[in-house]
PDB file of N, CA and C in Angstrom:
ATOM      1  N   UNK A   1     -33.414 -32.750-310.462  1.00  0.00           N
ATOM      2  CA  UNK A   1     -33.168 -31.361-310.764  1.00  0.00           C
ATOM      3  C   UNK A   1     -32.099 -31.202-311.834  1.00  0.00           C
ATOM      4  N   UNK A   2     -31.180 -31.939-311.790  1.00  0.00           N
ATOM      5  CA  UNK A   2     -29.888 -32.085-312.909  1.00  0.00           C
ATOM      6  C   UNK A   2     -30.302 -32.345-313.913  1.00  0.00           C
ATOM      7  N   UNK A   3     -31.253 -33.547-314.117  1.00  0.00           N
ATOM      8  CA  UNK A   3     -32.071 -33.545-315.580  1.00  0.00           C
ATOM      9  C   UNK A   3     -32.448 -33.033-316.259  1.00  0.00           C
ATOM     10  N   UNK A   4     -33.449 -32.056-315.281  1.00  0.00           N
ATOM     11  CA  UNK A   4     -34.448 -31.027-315.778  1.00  0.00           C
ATOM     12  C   UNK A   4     -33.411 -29.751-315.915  1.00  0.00           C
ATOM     13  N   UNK A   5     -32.331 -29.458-315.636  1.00  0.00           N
ATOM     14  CA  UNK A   5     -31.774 -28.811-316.119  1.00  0.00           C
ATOM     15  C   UNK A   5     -31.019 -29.273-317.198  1.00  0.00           C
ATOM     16  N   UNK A   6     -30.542 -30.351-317.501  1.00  0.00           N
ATOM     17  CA  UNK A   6     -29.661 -30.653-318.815  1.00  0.00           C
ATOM     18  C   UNK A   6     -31.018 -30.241-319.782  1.00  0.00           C
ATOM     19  N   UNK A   7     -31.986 -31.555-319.327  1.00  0.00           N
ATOM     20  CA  UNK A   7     -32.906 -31.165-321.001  1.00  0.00           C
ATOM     21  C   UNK A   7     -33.495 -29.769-321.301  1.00  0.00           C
ATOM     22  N   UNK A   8     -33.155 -28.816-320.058  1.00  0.00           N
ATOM     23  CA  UNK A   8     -33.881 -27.525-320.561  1.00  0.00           C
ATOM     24  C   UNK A   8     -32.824 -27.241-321.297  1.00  0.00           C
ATOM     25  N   UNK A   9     -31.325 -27.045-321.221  1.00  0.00           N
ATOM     26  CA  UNK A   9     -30.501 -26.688-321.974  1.00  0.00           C
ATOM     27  C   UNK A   9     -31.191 -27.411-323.287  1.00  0.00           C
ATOM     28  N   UNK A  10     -30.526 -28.774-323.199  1.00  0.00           N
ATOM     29  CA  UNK A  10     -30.696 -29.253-324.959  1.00  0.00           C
ATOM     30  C   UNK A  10     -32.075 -28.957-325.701  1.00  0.00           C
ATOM     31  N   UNK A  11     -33.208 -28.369-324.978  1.00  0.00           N
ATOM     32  CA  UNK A  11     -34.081 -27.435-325.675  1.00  0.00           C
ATOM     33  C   UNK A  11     -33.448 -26.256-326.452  1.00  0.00           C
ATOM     34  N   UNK A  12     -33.076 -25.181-325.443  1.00  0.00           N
ATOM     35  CA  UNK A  12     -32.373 -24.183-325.476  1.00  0.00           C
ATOM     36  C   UNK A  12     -31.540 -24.499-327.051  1.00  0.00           C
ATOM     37  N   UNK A  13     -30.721 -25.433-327.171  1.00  0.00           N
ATOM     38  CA  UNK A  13     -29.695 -25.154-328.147  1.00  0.00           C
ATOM     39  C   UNK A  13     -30.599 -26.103-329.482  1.00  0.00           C
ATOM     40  N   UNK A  14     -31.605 -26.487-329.339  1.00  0.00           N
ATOM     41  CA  UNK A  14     -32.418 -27.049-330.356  1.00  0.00           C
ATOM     42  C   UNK A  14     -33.301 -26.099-331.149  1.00  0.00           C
ATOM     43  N   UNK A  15     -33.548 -25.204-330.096  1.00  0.00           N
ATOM     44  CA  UNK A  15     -34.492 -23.597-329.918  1.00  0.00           C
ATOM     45  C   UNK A  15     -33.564 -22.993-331.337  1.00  0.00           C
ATOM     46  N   UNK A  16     -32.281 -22.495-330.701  1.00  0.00           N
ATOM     47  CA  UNK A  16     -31.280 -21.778-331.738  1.00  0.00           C
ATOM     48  C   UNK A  16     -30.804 -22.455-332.757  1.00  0.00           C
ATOM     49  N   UNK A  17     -31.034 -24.178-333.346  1.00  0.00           N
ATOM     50  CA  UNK A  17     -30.723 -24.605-334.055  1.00  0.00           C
ATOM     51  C   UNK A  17     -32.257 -24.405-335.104  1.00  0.00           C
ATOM     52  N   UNK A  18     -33.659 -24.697-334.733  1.00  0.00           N
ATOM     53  CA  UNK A  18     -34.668 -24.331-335.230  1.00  0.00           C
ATOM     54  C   UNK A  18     -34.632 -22.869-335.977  1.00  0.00           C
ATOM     55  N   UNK A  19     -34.519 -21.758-334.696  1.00  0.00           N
ATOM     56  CA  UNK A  19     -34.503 -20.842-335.508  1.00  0.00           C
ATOM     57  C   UNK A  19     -33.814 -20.632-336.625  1.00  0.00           C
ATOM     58  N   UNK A  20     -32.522 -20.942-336.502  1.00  0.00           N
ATOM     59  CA  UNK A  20     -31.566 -20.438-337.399  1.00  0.00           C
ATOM     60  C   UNK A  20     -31.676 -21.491-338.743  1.00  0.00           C
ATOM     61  N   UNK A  21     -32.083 -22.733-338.557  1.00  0.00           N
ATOM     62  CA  UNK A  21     -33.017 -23.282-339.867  1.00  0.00           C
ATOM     63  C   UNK A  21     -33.858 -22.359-340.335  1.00  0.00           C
ATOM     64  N   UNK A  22     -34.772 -21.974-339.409  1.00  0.00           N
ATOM     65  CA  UNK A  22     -36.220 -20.816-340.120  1.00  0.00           C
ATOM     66  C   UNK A  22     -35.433 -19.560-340.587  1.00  0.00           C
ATOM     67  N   UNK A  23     -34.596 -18.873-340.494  1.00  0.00           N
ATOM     68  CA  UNK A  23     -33.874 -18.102-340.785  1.00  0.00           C
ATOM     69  C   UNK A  23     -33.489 -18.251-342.034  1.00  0.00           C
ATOM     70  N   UNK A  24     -32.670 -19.427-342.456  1.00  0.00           N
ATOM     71  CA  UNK A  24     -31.950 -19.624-343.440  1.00  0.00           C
ATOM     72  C   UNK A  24     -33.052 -19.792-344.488  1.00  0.00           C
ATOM     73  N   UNK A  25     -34.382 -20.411-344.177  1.00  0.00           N
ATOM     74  CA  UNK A  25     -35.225 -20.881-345.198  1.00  0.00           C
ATOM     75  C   UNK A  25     -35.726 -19.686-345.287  1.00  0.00           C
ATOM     76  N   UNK A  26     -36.213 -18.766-344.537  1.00  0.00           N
ATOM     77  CA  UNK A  26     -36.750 -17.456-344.986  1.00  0.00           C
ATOM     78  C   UNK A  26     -35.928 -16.600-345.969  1.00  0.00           C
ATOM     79  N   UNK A  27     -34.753 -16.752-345.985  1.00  0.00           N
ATOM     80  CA  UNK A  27     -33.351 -16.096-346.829  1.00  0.00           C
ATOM     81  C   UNK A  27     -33.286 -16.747-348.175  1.00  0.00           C
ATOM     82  N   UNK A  28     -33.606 -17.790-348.198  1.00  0.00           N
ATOM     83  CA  UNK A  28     -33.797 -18.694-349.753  1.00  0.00           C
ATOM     84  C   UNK A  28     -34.526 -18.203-350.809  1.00  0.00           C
ATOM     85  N   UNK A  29     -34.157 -18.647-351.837  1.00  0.00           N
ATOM     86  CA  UNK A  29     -34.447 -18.480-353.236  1.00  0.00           C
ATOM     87  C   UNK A  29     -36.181 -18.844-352.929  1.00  0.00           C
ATOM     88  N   UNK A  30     -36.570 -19.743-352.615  1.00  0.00           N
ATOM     89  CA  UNK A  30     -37.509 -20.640-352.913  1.00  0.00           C
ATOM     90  C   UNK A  30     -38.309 -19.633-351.644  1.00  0.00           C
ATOM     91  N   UNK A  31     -40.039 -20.259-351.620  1.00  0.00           N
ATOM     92  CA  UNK A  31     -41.012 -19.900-351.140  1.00  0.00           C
ATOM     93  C   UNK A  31     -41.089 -19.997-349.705  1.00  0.00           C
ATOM     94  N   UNK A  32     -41.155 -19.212-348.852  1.00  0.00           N
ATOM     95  CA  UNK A  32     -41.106 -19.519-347.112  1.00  0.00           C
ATOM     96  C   UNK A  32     -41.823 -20.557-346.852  1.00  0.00           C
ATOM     97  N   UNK A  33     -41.728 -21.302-346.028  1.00  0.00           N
ATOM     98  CA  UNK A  33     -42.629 -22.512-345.947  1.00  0.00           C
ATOM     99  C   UNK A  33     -41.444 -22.953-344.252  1.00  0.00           C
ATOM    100  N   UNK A  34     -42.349 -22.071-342.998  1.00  0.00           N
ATOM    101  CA  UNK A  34     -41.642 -22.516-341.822  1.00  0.00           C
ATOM    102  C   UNK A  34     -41.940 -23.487-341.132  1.00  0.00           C
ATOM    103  N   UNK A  35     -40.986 -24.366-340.194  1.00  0.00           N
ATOM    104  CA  UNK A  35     -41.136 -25.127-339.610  1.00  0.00           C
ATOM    105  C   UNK A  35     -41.581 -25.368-338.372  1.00  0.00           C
ATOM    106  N   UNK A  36     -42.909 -25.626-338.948  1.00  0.00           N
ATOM    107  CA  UNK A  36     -43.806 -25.821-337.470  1.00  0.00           C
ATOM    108  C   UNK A  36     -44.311 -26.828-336.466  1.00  0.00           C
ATOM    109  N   UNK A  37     -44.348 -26.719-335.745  1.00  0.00           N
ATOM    110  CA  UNK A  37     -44.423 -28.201-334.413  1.00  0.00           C
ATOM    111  C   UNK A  37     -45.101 -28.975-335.135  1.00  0.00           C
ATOM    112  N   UNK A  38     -46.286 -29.024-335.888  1.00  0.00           N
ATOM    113  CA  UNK A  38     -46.567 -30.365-336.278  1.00  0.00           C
ATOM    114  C   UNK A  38     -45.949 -31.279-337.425  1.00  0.00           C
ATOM    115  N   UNK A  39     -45.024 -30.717-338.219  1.00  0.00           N
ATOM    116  CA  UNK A  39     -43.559 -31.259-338.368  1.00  0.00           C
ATOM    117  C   UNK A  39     -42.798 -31.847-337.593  1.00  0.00           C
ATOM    118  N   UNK A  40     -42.390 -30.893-336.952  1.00  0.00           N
ATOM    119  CA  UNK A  40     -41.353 -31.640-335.678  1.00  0.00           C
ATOM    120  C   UNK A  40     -41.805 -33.133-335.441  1.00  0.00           C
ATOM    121  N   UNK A  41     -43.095 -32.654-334.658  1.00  0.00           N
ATOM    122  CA  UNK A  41     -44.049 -33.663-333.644  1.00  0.00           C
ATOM    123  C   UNK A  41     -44.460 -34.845-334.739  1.00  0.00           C
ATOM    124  N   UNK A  42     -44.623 -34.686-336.277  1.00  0.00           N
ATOM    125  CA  UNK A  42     -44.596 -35.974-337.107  1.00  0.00           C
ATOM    126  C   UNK A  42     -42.989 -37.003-337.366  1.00  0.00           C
ATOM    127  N   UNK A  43     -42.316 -36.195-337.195  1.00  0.00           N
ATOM    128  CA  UNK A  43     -40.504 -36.654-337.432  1.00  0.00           C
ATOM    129  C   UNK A  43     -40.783 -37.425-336.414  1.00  0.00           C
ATOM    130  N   UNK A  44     -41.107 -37.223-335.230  1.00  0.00           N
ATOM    131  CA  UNK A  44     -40.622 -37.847-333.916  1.00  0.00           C
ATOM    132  C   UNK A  44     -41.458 -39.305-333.643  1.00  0.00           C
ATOM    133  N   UNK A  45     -42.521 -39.188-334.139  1.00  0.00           N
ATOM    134  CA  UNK A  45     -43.783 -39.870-333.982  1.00  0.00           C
ATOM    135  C   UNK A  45     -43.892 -40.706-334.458  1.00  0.00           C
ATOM    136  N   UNK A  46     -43.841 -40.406-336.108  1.00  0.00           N
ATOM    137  CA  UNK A  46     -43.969 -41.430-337.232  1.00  0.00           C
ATOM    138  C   UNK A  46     -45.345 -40.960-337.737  1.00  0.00           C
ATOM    139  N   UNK A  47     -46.212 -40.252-336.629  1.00  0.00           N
ATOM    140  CA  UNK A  47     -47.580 -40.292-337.618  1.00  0.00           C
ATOM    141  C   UNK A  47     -48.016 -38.747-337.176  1.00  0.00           C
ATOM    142  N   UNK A  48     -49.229 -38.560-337.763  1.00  0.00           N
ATOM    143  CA  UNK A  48     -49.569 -37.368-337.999  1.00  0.00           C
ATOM    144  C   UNK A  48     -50.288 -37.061-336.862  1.00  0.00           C
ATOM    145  N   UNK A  49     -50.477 -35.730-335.497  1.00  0.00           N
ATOM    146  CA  UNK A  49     -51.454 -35.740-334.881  1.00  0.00           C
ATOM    147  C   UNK A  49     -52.749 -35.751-334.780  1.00  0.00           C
ATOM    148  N   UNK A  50     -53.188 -36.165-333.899  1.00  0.00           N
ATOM    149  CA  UNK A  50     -54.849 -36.644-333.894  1.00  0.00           C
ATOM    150  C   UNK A  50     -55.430 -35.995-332.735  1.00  0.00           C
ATOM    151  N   UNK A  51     -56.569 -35.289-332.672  1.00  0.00           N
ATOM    152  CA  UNK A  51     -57.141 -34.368-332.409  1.00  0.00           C
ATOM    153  C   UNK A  51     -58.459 -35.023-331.578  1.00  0.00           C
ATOM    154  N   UNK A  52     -58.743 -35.048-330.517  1.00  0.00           N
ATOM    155  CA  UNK A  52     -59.720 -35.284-329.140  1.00  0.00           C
ATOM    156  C   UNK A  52     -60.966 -35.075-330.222  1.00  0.00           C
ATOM    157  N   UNK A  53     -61.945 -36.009-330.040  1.00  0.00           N
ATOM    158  CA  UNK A  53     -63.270 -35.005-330.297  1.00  0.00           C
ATOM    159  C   UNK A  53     -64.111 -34.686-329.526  1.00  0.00           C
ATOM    160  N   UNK A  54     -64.030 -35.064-328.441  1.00  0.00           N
ATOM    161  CA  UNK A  54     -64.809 -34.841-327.250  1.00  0.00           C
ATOM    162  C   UNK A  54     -64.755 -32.860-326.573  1.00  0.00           C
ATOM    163  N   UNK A  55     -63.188 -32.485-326.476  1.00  0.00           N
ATOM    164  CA  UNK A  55     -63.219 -31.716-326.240  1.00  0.00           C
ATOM    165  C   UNK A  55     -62.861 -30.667-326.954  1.00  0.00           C
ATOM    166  N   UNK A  56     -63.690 -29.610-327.240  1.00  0.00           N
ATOM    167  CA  UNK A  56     -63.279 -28.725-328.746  1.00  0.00           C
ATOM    168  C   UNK A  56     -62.555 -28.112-328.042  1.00  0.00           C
ATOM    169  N   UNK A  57     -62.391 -27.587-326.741  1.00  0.00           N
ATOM    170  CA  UNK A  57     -61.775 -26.305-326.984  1.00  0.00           C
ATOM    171  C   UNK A  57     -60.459 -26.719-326.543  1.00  0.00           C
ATOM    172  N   UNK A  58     -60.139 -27.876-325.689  1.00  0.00           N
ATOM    173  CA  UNK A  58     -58.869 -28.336-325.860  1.00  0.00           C
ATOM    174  C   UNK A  58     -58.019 -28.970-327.294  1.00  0.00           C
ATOM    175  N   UNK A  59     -58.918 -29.512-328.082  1.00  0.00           N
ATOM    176  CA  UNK A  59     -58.780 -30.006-329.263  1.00  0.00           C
ATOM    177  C   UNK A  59     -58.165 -28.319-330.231  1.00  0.00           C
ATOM    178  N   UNK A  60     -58.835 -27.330-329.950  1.00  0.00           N
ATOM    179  CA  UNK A  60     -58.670 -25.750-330.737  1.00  0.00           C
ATOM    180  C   UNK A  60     -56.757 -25.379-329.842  1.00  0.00           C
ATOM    181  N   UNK A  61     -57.017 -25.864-328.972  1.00  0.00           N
ATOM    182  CA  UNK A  61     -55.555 -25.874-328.017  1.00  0.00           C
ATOM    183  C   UNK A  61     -54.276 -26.052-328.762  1.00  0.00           C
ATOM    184  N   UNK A  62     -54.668 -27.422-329.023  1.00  0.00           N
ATOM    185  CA  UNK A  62     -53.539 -28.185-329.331  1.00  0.00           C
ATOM    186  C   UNK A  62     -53.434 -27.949-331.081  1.00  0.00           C
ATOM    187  N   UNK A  63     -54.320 -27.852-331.607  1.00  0.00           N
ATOM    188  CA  UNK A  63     -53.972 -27.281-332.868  1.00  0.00           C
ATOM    189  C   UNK A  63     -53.616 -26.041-332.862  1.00  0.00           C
ATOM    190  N   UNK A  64     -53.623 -25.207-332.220  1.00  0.00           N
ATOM    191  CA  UNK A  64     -53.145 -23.954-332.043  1.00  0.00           C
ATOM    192  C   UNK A  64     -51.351 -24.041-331.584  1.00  0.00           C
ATOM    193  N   UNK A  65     -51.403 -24.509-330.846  1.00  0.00           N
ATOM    194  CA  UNK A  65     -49.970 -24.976-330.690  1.00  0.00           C
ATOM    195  C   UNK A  65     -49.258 -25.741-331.604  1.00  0.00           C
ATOM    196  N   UNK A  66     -49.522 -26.694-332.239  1.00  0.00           N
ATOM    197  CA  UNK A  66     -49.386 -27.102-333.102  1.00  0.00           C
ATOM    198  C   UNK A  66     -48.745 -26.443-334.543  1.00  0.00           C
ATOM    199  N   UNK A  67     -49.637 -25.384-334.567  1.00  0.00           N
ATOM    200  CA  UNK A  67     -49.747 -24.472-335.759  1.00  0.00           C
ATOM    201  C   UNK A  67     -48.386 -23.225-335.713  1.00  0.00           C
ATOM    202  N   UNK A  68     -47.973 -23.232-334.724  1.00  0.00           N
ATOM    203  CA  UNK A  68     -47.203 -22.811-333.463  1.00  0.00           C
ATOM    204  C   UNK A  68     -45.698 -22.607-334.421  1.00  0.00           C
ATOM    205  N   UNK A  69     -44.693 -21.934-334.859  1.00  0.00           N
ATOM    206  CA  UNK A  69     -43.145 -22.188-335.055  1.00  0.00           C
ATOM    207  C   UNK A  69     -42.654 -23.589-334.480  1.00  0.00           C
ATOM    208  N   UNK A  70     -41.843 -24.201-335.094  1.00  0.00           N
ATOM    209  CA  UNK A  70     -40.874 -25.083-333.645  1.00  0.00           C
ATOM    210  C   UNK A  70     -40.192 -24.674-332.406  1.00  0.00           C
ATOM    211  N   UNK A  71     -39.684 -23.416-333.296  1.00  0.00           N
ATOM    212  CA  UNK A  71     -38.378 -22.897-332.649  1.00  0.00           C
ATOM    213  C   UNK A  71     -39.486 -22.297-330.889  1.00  0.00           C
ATOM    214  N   UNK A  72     -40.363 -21.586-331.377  1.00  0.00           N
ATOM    215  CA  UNK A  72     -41.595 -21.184-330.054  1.00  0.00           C
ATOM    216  C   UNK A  72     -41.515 -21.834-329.089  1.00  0.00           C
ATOM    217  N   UNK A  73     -42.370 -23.015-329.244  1.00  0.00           N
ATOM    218  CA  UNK A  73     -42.301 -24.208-328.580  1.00  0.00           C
ATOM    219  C   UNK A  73     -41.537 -24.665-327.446  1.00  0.00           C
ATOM    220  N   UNK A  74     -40.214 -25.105-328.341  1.00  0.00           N
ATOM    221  CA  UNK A  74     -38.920 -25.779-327.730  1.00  0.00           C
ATOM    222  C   UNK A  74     -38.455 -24.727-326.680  1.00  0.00           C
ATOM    223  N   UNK A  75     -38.581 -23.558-327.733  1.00  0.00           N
ATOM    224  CA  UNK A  75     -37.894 -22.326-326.156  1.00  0.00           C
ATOM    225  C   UNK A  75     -38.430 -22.093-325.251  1.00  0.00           C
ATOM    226  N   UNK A  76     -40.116 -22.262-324.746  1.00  0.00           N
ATOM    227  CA  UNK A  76     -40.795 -21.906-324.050  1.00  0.00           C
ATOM    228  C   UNK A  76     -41.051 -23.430-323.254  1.00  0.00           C
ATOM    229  N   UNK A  77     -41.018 -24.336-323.646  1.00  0.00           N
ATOM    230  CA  UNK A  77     -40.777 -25.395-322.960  1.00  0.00           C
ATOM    231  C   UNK A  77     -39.339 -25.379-322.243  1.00  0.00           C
ATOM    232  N   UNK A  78     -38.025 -25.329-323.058  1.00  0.00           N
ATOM    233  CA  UNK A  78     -37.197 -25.178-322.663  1.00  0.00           C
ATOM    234  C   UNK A  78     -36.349 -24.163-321.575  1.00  0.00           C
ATOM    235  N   UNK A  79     -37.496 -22.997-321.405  1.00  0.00           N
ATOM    236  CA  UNK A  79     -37.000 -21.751-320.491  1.00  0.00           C
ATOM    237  C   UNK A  79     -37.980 -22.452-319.414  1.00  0.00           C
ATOM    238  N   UNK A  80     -39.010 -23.234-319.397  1.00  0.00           N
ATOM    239  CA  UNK A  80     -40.281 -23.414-318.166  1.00  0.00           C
ATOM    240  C   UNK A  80     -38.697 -24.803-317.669  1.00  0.00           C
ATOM    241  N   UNK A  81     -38.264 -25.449-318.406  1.00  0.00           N
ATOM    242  CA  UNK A  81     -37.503 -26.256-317.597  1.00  0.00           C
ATOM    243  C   UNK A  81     -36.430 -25.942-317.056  1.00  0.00           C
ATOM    244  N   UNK A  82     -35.857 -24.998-317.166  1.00  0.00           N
ATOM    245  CA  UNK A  82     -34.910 -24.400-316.778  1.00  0.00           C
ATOM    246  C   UNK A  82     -35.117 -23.568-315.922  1.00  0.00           C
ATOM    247  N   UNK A  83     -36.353 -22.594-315.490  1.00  0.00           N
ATOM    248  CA  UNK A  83     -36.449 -22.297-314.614  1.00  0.00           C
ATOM    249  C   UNK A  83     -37.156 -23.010-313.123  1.00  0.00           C
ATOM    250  N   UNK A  84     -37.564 -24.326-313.661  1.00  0.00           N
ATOM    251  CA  UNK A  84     -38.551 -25.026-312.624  1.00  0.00           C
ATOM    252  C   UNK A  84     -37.150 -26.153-311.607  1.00  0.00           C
ATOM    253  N   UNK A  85     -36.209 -25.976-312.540  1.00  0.00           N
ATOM    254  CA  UNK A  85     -35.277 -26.800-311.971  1.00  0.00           C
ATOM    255  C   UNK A  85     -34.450 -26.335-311.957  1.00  0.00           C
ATOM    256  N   UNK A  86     -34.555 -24.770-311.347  1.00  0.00           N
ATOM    257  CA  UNK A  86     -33.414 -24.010-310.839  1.00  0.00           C
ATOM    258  C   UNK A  86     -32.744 -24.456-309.349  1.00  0.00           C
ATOM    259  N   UNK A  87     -31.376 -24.594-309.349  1.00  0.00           N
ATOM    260  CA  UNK A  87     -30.809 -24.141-307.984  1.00  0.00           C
ATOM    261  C   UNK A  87     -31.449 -23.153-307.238  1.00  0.00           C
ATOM    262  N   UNK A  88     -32.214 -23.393-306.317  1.00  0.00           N
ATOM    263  CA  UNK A  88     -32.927 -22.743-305.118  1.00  0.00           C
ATOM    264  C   UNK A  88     -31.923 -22.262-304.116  1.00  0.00           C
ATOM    265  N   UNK A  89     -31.730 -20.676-303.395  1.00  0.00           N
ATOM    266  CA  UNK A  89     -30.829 -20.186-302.217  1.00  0.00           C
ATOM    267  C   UNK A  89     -31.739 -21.529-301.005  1.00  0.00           C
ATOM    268  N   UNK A  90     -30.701 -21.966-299.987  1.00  0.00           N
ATOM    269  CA  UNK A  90     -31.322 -22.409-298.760  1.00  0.00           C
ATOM    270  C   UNK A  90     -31.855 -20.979-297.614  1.00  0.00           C
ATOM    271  N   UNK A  91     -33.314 -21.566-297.591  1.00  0.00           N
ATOM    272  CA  UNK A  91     -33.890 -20.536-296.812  1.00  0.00           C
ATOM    273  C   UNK A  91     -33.254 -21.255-295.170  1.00  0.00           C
ATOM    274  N   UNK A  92     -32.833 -20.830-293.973  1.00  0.00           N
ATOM    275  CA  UNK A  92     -33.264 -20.971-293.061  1.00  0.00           C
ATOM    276  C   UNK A  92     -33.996 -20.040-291.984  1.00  0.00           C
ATOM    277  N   UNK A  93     -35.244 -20.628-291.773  1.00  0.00           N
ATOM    278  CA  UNK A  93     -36.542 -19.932-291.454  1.00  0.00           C
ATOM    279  C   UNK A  93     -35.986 -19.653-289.934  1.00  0.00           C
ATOM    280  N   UNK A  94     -35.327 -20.753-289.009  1.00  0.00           N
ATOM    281  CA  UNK A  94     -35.712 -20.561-287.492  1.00  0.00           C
ATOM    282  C   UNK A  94     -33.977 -20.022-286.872  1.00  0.00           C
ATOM    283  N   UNK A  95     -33.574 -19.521-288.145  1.00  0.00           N
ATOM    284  CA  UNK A  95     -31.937 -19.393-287.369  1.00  0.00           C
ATOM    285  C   UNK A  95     -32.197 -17.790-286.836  1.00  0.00           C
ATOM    286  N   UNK A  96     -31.502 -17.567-286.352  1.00  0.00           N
ATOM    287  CA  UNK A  96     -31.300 -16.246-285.612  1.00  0.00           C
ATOM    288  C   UNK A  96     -30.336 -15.398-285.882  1.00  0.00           C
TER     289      UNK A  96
END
């Protein structure tokens, strides 16, 4: 549970470091050109994603996500981990 709460944070502050990259590049001299997960997901990888052919509409999925902001992503991954590995109240069911 401690895990899944640290790495939802270091999403979280990767989230606001993304955006505020996409921010700054949208503010530039030069042509918008944002940073989207399949960037990210090539930095990390080394190679470019590769796409199922068996299943289109999961294959339409993942390029869709893909196609996706970074900053999206990371936060919505990063808020699902943070809330899945929340500190829970103790229920007790049989006390009186």
């Amino acid at each position: 549970m401690l895990f899944g709460r640290m790495v939802g944070w270091v999403l979280i502050g990767l989230t606001v470091i993304l955006a505020s990259a996409d921010a700054v590049m949208a503010l530039g001299p030069a042509e918008y050109a944002g940073i989207i997960t399949a960037d990210v997901f090539t930095l990390l990888t080394g190679g470019e994603p590769e796409f199922g052919e068996g299943l289109s509409m999961l294959s339409s999925f993942e390029a869709a996500v893909l196609d996706t902001p970074a900053w999206v992503v990371t936060g919505l991954v990063g808020t699902l981990f943070l809330v899945s590995c929340r500190k829970r109240a103790k229920r007790y069911r049989f006390r009186h």
